[in-house]
Each structure stands twice: as C-alpha cells, then as structure tokens.
Protein backbone atom coordinates (compact mmCIF):
# COMPACT_ATOMS: atom_id res chain seq x y z
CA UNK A 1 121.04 71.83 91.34
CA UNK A 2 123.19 73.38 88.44
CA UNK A 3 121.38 71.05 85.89
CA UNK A 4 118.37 71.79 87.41
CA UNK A 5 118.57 75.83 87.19
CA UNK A 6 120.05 74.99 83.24
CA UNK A 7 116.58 73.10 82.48
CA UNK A 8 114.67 76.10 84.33
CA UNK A 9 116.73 78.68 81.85
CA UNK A 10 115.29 76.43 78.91
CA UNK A 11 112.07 75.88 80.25
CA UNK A 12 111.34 79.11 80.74
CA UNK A 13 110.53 80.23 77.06
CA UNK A 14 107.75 77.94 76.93
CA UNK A 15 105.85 78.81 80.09
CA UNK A 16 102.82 80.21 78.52
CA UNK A 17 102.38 84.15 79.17
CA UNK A 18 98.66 83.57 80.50
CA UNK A 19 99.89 81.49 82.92
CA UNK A 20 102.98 83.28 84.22
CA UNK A 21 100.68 85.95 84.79
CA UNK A 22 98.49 83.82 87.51
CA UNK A 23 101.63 82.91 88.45
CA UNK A 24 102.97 86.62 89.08
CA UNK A 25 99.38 88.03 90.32
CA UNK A 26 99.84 88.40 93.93
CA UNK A 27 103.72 89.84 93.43
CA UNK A 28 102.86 92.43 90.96
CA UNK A 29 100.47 95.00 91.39
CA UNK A 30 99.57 95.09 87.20
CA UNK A 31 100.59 96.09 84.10
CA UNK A 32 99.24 100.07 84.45
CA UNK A 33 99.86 102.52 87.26
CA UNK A 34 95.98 102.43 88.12
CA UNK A 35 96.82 98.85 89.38
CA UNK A 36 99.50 100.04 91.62
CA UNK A 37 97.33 102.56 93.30
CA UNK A 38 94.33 100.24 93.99
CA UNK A 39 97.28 97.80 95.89
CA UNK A 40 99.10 100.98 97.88
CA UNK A 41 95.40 102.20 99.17
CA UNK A 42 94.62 98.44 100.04
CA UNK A 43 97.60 98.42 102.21
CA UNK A 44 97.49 102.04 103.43
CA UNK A 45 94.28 101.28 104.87
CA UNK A 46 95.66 97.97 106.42
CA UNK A 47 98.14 100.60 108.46
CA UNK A 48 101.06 99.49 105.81
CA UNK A 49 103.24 101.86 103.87
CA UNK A 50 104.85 101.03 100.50
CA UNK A 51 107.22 101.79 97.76
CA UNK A 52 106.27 101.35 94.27
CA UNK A 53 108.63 100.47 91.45
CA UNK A 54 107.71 100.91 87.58
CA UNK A 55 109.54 97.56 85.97
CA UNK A 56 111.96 97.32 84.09
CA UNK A 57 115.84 97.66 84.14
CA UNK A 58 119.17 97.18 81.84
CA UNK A 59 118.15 100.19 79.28
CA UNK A 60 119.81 99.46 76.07
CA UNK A 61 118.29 102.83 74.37
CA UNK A 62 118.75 106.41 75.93
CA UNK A 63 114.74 106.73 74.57
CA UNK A 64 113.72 103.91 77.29
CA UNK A 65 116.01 105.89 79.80
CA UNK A 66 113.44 108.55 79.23
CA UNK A 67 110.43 107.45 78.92
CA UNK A 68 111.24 105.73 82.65
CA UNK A 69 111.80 109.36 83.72
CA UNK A 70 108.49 110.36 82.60
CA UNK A 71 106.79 107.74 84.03
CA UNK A 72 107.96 108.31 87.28
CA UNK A 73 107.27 111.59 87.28
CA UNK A 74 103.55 110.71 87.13
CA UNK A 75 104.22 108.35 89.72
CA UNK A 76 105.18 111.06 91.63
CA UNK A 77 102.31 113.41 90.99
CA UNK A 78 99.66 110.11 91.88
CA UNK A 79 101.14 109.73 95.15
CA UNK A 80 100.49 113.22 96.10
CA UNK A 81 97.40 113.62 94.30
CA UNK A 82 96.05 110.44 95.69
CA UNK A 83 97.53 111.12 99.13
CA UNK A 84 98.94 107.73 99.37
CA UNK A 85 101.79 106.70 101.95
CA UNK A 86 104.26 105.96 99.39
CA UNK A 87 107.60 106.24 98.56
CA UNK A 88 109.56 105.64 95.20
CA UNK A 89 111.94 103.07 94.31
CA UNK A 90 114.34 103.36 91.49
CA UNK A 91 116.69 101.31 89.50
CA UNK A 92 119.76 103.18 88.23
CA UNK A 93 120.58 100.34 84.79
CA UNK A 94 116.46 101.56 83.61
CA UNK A 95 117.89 105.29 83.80
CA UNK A 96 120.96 104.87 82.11
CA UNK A 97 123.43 103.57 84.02
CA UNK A 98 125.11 101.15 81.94
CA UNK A 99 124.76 103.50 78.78
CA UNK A 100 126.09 106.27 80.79
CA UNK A 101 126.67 107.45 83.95
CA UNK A 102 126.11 111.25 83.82
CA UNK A 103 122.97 110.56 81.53
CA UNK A 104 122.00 108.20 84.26
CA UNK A 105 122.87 110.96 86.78
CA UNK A 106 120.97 113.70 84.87
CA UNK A 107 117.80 111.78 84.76
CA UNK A 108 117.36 110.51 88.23
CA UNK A 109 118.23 113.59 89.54
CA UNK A 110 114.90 114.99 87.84
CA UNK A 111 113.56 112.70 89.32
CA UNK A 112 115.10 113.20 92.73
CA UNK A 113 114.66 116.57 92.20
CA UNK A 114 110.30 116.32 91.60
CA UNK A 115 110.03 114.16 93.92
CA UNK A 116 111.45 116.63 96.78
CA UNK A 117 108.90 119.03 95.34
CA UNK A 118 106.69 116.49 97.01
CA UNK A 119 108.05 115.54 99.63
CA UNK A 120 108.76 111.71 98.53
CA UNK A 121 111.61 109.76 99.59
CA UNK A 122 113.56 108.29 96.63
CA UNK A 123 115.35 104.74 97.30
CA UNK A 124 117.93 103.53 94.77
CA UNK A 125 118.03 100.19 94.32
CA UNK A 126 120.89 98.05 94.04
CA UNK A 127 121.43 95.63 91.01
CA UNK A 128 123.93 92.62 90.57
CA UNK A 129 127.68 93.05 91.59
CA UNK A 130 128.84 94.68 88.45
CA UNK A 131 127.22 97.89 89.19
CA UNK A 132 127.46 98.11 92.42
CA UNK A 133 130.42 100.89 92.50
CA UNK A 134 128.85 102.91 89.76
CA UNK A 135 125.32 103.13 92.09
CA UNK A 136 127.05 104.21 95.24
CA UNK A 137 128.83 106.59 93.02
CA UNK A 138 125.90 107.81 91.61
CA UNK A 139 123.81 107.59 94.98
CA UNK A 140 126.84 110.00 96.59
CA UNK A 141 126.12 112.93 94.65
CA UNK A 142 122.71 112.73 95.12
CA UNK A 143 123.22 112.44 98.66
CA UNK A 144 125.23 115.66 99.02
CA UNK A 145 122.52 117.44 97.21
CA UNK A 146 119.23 116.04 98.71
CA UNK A 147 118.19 114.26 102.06
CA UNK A 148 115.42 112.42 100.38
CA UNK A 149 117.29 109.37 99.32
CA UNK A 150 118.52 106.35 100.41
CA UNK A 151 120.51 103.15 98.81
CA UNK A 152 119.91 99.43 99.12
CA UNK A 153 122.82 97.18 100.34
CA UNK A 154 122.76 93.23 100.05
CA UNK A 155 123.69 91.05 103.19
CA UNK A 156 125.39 88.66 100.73
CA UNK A 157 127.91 90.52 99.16
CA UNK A 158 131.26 90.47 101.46
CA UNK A 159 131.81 94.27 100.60
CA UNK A 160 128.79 95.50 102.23
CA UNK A 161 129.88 95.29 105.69
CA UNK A 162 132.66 98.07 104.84
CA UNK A 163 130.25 99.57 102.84
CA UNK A 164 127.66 100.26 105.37
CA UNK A 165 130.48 101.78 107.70
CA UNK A 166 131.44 104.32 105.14
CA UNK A 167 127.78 105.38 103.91
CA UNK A 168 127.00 105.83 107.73
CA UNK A 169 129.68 108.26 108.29
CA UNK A 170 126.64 110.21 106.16
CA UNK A 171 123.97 108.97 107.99
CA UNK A 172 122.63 107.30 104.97
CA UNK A 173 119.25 105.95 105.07
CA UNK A 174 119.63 101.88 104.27
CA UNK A 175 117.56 99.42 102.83
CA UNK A 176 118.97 95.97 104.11
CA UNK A 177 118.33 92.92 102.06
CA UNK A 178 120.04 89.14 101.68
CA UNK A 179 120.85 89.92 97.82
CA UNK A 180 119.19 87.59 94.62
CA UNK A 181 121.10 87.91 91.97
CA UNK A 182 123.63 85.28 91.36
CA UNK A 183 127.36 86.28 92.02
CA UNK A 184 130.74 84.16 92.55
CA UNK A 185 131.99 82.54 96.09
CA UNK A 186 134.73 84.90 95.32
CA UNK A 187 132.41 88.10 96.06
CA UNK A 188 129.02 86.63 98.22
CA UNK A 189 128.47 84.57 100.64
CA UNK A 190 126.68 81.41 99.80
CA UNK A 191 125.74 79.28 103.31
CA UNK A 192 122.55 80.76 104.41
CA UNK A 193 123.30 80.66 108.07
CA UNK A 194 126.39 83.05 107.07
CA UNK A 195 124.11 85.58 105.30
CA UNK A 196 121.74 85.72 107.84
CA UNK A 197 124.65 86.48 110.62
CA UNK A 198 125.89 89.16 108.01
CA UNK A 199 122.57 90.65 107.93
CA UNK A 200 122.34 90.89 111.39
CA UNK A 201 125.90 92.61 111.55
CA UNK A 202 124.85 95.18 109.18
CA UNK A 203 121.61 96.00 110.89
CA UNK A 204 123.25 96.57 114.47
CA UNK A 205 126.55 98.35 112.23
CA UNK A 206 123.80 101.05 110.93
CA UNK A 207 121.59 101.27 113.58
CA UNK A 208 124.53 101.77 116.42
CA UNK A 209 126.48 104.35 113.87
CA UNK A 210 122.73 106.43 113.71
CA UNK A 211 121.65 105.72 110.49
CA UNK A 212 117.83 105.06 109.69
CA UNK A 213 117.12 101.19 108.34
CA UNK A 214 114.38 99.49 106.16
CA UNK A 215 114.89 95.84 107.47
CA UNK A 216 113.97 93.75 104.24
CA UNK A 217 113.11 90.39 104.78
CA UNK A 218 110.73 87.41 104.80
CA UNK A 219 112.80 85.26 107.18
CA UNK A 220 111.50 85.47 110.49
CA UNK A 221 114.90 85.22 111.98
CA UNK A 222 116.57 87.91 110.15
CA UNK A 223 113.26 89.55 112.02
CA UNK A 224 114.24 88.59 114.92
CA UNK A 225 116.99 89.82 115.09
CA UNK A 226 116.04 93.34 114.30
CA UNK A 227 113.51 92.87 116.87
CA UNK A 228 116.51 92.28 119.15
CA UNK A 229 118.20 95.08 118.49
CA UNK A 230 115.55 97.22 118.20
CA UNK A 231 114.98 96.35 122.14
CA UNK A 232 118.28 96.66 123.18
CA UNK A 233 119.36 99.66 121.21
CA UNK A 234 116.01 101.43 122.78
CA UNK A 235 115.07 102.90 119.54
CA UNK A 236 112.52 104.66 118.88
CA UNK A 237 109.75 103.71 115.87
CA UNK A 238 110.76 106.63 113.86
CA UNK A 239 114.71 105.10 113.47
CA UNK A 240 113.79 102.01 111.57
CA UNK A 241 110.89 100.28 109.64
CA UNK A 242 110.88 96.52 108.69
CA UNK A 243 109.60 95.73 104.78
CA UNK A 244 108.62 93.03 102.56
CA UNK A 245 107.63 92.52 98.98
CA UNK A 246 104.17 92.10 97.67
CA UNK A 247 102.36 89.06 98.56
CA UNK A 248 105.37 87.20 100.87
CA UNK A 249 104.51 85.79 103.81
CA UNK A 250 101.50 88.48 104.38
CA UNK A 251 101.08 86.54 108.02
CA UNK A 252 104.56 87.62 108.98
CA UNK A 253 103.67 91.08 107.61
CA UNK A 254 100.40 91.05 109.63
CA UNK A 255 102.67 90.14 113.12
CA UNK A 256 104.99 92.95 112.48
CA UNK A 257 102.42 95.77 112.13
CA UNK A 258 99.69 94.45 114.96
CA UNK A 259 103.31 94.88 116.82
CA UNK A 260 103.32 98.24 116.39
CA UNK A 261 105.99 98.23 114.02
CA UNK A 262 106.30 100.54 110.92
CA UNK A 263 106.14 98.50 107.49
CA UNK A 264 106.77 99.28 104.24
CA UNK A 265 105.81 96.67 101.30
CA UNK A 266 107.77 96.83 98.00
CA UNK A 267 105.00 97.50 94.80
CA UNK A 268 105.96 96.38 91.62
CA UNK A 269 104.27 97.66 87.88
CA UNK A 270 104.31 98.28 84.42
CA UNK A 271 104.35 96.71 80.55
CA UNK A 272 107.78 95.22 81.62
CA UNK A 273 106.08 92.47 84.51
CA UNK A 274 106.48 89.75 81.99
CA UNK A 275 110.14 90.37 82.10
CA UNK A 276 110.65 91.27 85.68
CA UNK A 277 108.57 88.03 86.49
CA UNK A 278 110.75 85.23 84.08
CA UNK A 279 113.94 87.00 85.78
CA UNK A 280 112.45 85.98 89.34
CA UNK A 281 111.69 82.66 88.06
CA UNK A 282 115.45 82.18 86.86
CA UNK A 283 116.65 83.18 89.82
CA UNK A 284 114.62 80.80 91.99
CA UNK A 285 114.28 78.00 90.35
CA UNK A 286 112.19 75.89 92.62
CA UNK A 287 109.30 78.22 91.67
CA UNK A 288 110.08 77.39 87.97
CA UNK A 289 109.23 73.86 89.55
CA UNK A 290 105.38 75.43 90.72
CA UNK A 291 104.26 76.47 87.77
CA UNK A 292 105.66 73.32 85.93
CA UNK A 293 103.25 71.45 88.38
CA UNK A 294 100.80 73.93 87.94
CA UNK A 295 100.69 73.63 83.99
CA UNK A 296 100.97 69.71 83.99
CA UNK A 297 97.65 70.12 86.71
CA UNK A 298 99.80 68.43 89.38
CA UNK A 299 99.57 69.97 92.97
C-alpha cells in the first residue's frame, strides 16, 4: 500500500483538471459562492442543515489571510440575507495560523465577531497533528469571549480522549470525526475497529459531561452508536445533530433525517477546489485508483 499511495503522489500531477472536476462535482458545491447557495437551499428544503467552508488552507501570505476574512464575511451576510440554515466552518492555517498566531487570532475573531452580529455559529476546524495545540489555543480565547463557536476533534488521534474531557469542563460544542490526515502510530490510532471504539468513547465522554455534539460520519456503525446513546442517555434533539459531507452516502443521510434526526452536511467552495480536491485524492488513494479507471474508460 505504501508504493501504491507513492505512485498516487506522482500520478496525481497528470490527472487532467477537466476531469478532476467531474471527479470532485458532487463533493464540492463550485468554484463561486453562488454555487454554494444553490446546494445549502437544495438541502434546506430537503429538511437538512449545513455548514459551508470557502477552500483553501496553509496561508503562506498575510494578503491570502485577508482576503479569506473578507470572503467570509460575505458568507456571512448571504446566509442571513438568503435566510439559509447555515452555519460557518473555518480553518485556522487559511487565517494565519502558521504565519502567526495573534494575526490568526485577530482575523477570525472578526469573523467570530460578524458572525454573532448574525446570529451564526462559527466551527473551527481541526487540521493535521502539528497544529492541533495552537487551534485549541486559539479556539479557548474565543470561547471565553463568544458562545457561538465550537472546535472539531478527531477520533484517531490518542490525545483527544483527554482532550474532550477538558473542553467539556466548558461545555464546548464538538464536532466528532475519525481524522484524515496522515499522522504516526506514535500519535493515532491506525486499526479501524480501534477508531471506531474511540469514537464511540468520545461521543458518550461529551454527551454524559453535557456538552452539545455534531456526530460526523459516513460509517453506519459509528451511527449506531450515537443512535445508542442517544436512546439511552434520553436526550433530547436539541443536544446533538449527526453530519456528513457533501455527496457521501446521501442514503444514509436520507435514514437519519426521515428518523427525525437533526443533520447538518459539510459545503465546500471557492477558486481553491482544485487544491482541496488533489489533497483528498492523496489522502485516499483508492479514489486516485477511480479516476485512473475513469480516464483509461475502464469501469
């Protein structure tokens, strides 16, 4: 499998753009923010919420730091102009964080700080392992200055069990996911079974300590296991929501909400989809594999 992803990392580069494109269609709302409101009123009116994302991450250049600002900002002014059920999702290394973190801090706190104006909930996203202290840093201030934010934690990483037990202490509104980017044995778990039993300890760690939790998954027995807890825990639809990214497993996503279950899908957009889309590839290889088929007209 390690030759394999090597061959995917050279591949990639000659994937034509067209086709990556087709490829990335139903996972990426488009390249403009019109796009992204056509998808969030298409699922709205299906009964399902959703967060949208403008692409793009790892800011070399305080200028892209800003113009990311300003473009959520807009973001922010759509939603409530359009009325849509949205949220915001941000990532902290497009603001700034790796250039600096109280530049980073200064700019998504405007945007923290608009979108309370509105009355938008702001998630923070969490990135690979080597930024993971400077985010919750970050995320903390904001915390103890607005109640419209959450944070993301990953089921893989071997932290994130003590980390959910400290956030909680704040009642910290989670996002609960299995993790994608590619870290050492040292810091992640890597047998699937074990992640998915992590999840589930996280889930039932938050939800027992009071705290408010976006289930994120695809795998129907991560799912269930919400579901279970859910049920036994008594709680109430307002103390959790499951979610899902754009164009996964839309059957799943179907059986969740004709449950009566709240359900928020992740919207990506922007110029930077080409990007966002050959980092997905990389880190799942076997879809590299798809659109090899796809481009030698193989099923």
């Amino acid at each position: 499998m390690r030759l394999f992803n090597m061959l995917v990392v050279w591949f990639l580069p000659l994937i034509p753009k067209p086709l990556v494109r087709i490829f990335a269609k139903p996972y990426v709302a488009g390249p403009r923010l019109e796009d992204a409101i056509r998808t969030v009123k298409s699922l709205n009116a299906k009964g399902i919420e959703a967060t949208l994302d403008v692409l793009g991450e790892s800011a070399k250049a305080t200028a892209e730091c800003e113009d990311a600002v300003h473009e959520y900002l807009i973001v922010l002014d759509t939603i409530q102009k359009e009325n849509l059920s949205s949220n915001i999702s941000v990532k902290l290394t497009q603001l700034g964080l790796n250039i600096d973190p109280e530049f980073c801090y200064t700019n998504v706190k405007k945007i923290v700080t608009k979108a309370a104006e509105t009355q938008t909930f702001v998630r923070v996203d969490m990135e690979d392992s080597s930024v993971t202290d400077k985010t919750i840093a970050v995320f903390l201030r904001l915390q103890s200055e607005f109640d419209n934010v959450g944070i993301v934690l990953q089921a893989y990483l071997r932290r994130s069990l003590a980390d959910v037990e400290r956030l909680s202490a704040n009642k910290t509104n989670f996002r609960l996911c299995k993790g994608i980017y590619i870290e050492p044995r040292s810091i992640a778990f890597k047998d699937p079974q074990t992640v998915n039993d992590n999840f589930a300890l996280l889930i039932e760690t938050a939800l027992r300590k009071g705290s408010y939790v976006g289930i994120a998954t695809h795998d129907e027995k991560v799912v269930w296991h919400g579901l279970r807890l859910i049920h036994q825990l008594g709680l109430e639809k307002n103390q959790y929501e499951f979610q899902m990214l754009l164009g996964v497993d839309e059957q799943l996503r179907d059986i969740i909400v004709a449950a009566g279950h709240r359900l928020r899908v992740y919207v990506p957009f922007g110029k930077h989809w080409y990007a966002y889309c050959v980092r997905r590839l990389k880190e799942n290889p076997r879809i590299a594999l798809y659109v090899l088929k796809a481009m030698l007209g193989l099923r």
